[in-house]
C-alpha atoms as a PDB file:
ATOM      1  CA  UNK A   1     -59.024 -60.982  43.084  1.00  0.00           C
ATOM      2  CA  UNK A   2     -57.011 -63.131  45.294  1.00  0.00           C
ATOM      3  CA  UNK A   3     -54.602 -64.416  41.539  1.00  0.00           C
ATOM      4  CA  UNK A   4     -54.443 -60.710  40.999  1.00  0.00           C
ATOM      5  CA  UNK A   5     -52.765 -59.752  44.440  1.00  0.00           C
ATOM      6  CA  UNK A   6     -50.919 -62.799  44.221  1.00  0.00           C
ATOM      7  CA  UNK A   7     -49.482 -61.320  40.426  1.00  0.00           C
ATOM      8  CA  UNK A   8     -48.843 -57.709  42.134  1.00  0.00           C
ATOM      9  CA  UNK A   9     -46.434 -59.215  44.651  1.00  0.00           C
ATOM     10  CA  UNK A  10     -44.655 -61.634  42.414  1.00  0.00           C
ATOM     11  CA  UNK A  11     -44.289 -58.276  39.810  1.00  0.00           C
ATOM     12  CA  UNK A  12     -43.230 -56.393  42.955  1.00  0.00           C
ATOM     13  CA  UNK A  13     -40.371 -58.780  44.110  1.00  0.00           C
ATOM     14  CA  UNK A  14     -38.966 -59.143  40.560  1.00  0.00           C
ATOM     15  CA  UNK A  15     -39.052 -55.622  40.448  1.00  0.00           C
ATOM     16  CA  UNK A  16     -36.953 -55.085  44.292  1.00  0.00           C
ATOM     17  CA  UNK A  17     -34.590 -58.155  43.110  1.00  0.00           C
ATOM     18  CA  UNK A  18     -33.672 -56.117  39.839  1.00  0.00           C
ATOM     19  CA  UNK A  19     -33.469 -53.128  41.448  1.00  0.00           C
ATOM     20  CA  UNK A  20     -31.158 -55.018  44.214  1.00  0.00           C
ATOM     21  CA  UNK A  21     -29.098 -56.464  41.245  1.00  0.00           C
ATOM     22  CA  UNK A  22     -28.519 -53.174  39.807  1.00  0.00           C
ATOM     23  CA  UNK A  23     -27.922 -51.114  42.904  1.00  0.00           C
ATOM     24  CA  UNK A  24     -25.038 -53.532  43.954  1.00  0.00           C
ATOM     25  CA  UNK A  25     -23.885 -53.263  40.342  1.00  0.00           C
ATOM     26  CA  UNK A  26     -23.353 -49.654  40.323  1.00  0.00           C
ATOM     27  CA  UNK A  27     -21.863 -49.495  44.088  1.00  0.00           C
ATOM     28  CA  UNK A  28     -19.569 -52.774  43.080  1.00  0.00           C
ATOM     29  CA  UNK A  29     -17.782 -51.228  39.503  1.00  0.00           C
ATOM     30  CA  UNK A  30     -16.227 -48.206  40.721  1.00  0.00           C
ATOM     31  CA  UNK A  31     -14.419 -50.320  43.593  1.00  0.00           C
ATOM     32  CA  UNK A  32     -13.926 -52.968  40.919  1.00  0.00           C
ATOM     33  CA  UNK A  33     -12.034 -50.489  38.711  1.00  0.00           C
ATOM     34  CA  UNK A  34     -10.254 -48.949  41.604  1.00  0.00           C
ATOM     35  CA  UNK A  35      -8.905 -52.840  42.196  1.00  0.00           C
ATOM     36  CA  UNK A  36      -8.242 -53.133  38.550  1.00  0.00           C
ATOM     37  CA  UNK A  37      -6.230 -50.060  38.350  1.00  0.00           C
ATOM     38  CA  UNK A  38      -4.316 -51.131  41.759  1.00  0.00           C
ATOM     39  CA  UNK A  39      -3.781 -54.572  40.460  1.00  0.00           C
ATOM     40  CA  UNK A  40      -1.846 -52.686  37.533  1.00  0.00           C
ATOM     41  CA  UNK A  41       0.125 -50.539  39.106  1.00  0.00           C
ATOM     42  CA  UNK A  42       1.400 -53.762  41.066  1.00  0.00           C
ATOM     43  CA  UNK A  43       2.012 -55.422  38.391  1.00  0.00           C
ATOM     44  CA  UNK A  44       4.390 -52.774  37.065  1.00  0.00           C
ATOM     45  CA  UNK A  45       5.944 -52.122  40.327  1.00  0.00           C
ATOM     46  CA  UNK A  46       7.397 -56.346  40.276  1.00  0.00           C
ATOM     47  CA  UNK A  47       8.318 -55.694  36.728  1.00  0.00           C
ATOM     48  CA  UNK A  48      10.435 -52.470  37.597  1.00  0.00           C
ATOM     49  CA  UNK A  49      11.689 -54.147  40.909  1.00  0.00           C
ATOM     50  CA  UNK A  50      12.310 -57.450  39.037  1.00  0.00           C
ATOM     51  CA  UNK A  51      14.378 -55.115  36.225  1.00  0.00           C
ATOM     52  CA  UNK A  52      16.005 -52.898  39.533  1.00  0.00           C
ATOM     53  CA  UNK A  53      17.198 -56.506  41.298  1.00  0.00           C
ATOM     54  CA  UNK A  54      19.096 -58.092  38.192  1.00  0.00           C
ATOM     55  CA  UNK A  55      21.067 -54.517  37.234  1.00  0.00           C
ATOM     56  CA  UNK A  56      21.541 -54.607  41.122  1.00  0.00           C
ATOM     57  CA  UNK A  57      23.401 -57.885  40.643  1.00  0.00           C
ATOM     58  CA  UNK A  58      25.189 -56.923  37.570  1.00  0.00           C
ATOM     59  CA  UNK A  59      26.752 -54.163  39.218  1.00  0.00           C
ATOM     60  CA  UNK A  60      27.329 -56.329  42.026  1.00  0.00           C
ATOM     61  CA  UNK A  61      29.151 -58.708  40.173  1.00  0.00           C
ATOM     62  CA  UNK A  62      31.001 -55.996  38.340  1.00  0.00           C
ATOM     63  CA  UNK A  63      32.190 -54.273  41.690  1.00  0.00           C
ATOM     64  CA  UNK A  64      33.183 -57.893  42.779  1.00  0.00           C
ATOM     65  CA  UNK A  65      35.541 -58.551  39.718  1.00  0.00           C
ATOM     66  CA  UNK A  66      36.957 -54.900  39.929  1.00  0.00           C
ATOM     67  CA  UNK A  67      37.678 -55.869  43.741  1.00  0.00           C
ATOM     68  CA  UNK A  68      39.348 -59.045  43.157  1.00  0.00           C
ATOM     69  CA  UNK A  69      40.390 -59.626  39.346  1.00  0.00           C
ATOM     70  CA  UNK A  70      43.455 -57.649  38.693  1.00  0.00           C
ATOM     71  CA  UNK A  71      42.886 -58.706  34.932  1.00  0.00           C
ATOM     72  CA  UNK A  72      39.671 -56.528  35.060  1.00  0.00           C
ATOM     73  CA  UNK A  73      41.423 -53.414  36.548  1.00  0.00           C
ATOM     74  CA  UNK A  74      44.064 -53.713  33.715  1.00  0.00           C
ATOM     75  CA  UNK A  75      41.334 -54.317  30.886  1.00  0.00           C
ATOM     76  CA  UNK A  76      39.735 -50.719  32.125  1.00  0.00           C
ATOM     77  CA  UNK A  77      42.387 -48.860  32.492  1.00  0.00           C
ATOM     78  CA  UNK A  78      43.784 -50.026  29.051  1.00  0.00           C
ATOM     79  CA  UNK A  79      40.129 -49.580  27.169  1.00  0.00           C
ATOM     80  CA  UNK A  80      38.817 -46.361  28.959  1.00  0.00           C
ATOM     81  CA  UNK A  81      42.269 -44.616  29.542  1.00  0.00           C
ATOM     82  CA  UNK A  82      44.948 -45.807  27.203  1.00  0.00           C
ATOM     83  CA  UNK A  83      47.103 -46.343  29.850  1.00  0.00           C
ATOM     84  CA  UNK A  84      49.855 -49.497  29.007  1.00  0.00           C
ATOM     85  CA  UNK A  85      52.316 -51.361  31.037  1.00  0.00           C
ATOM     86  CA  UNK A  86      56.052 -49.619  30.489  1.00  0.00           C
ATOM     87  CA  UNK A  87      57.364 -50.290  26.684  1.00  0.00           C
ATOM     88  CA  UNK A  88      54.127 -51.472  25.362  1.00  0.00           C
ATOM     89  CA  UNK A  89      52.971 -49.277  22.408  1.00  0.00           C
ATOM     90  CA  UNK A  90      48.999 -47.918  22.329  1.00  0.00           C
ATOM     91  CA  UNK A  91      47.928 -47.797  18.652  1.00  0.00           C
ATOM     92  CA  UNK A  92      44.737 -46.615  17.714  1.00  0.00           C
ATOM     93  CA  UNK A  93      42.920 -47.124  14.940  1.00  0.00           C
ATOM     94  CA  UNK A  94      40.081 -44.235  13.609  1.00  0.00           C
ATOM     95  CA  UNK A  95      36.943 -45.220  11.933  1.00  0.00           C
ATOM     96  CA  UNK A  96      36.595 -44.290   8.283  1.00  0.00           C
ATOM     97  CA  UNK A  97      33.810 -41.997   7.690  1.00  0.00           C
ATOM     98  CA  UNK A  98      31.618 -42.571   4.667  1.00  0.00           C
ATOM     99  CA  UNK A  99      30.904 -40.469   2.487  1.00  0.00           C
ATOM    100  CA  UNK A 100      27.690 -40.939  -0.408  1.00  0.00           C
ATOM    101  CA  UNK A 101      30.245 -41.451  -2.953  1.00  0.00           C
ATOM    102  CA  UNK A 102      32.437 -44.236  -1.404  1.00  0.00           C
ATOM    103  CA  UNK A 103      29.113 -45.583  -0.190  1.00  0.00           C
ATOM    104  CA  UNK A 104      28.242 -45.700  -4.228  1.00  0.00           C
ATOM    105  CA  UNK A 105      31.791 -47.129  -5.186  1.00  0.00           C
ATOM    106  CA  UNK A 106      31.201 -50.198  -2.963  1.00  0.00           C
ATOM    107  CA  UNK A 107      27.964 -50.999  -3.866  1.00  0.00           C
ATOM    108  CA  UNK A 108      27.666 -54.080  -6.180  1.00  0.00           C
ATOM    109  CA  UNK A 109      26.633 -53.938  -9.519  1.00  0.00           C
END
């Protein structure tokens, strides 16, 4: 009688150490996933602010060269408003459109 008890208890403490096992399982994977999910978002936050930091110091460097390179002024104003020191010409130059058929004629053979 004394082996059975002695079975009874050892069945009875496997059983409480995988009910223990389990029971921290379930109470550990929800906060797991929470952390996961967190971990994530960080993760896309130093990608955004790492993307955010080098167009901050692009523009930087392009506010620098409009505040100190006269070259740069002159390069904007000729590109983006056609303006030109006095007796310089402007020419400009329109894109052909293409049309199916001259996209035919200029295919090789």
């Amino acid at each position: 009688m004394d082996d059975k008890k002695k079975k009874i208890v050892l069945y009875f403490f496997y059983l409480l150490v995988i009910l223990l096992v389990l029971s921290s399982a379930v109470l550990i994977l929800p906060v797991y996933r929470k952390y996961q999910k967190r971990y994530e978002y960080l993760a896309k936050l130093k990608e955004e602010a790492a993307l955010k930091t080098a167009e901050s110091i692009e523009l930087n460097r392009v506010v620098h060269s409009l505040k100190y390179s006269s070259g740069t002024v002159e390069k904007i104003a000729r590109e983006k408003f056609g303006l030109c020191n006095p007796g310089e010409t402007v020419m400009r130059y329109k894109a052909e459109k293409k049309t199916e058929e001259s996209k035919k004629d200029n295919e090789p053979r």
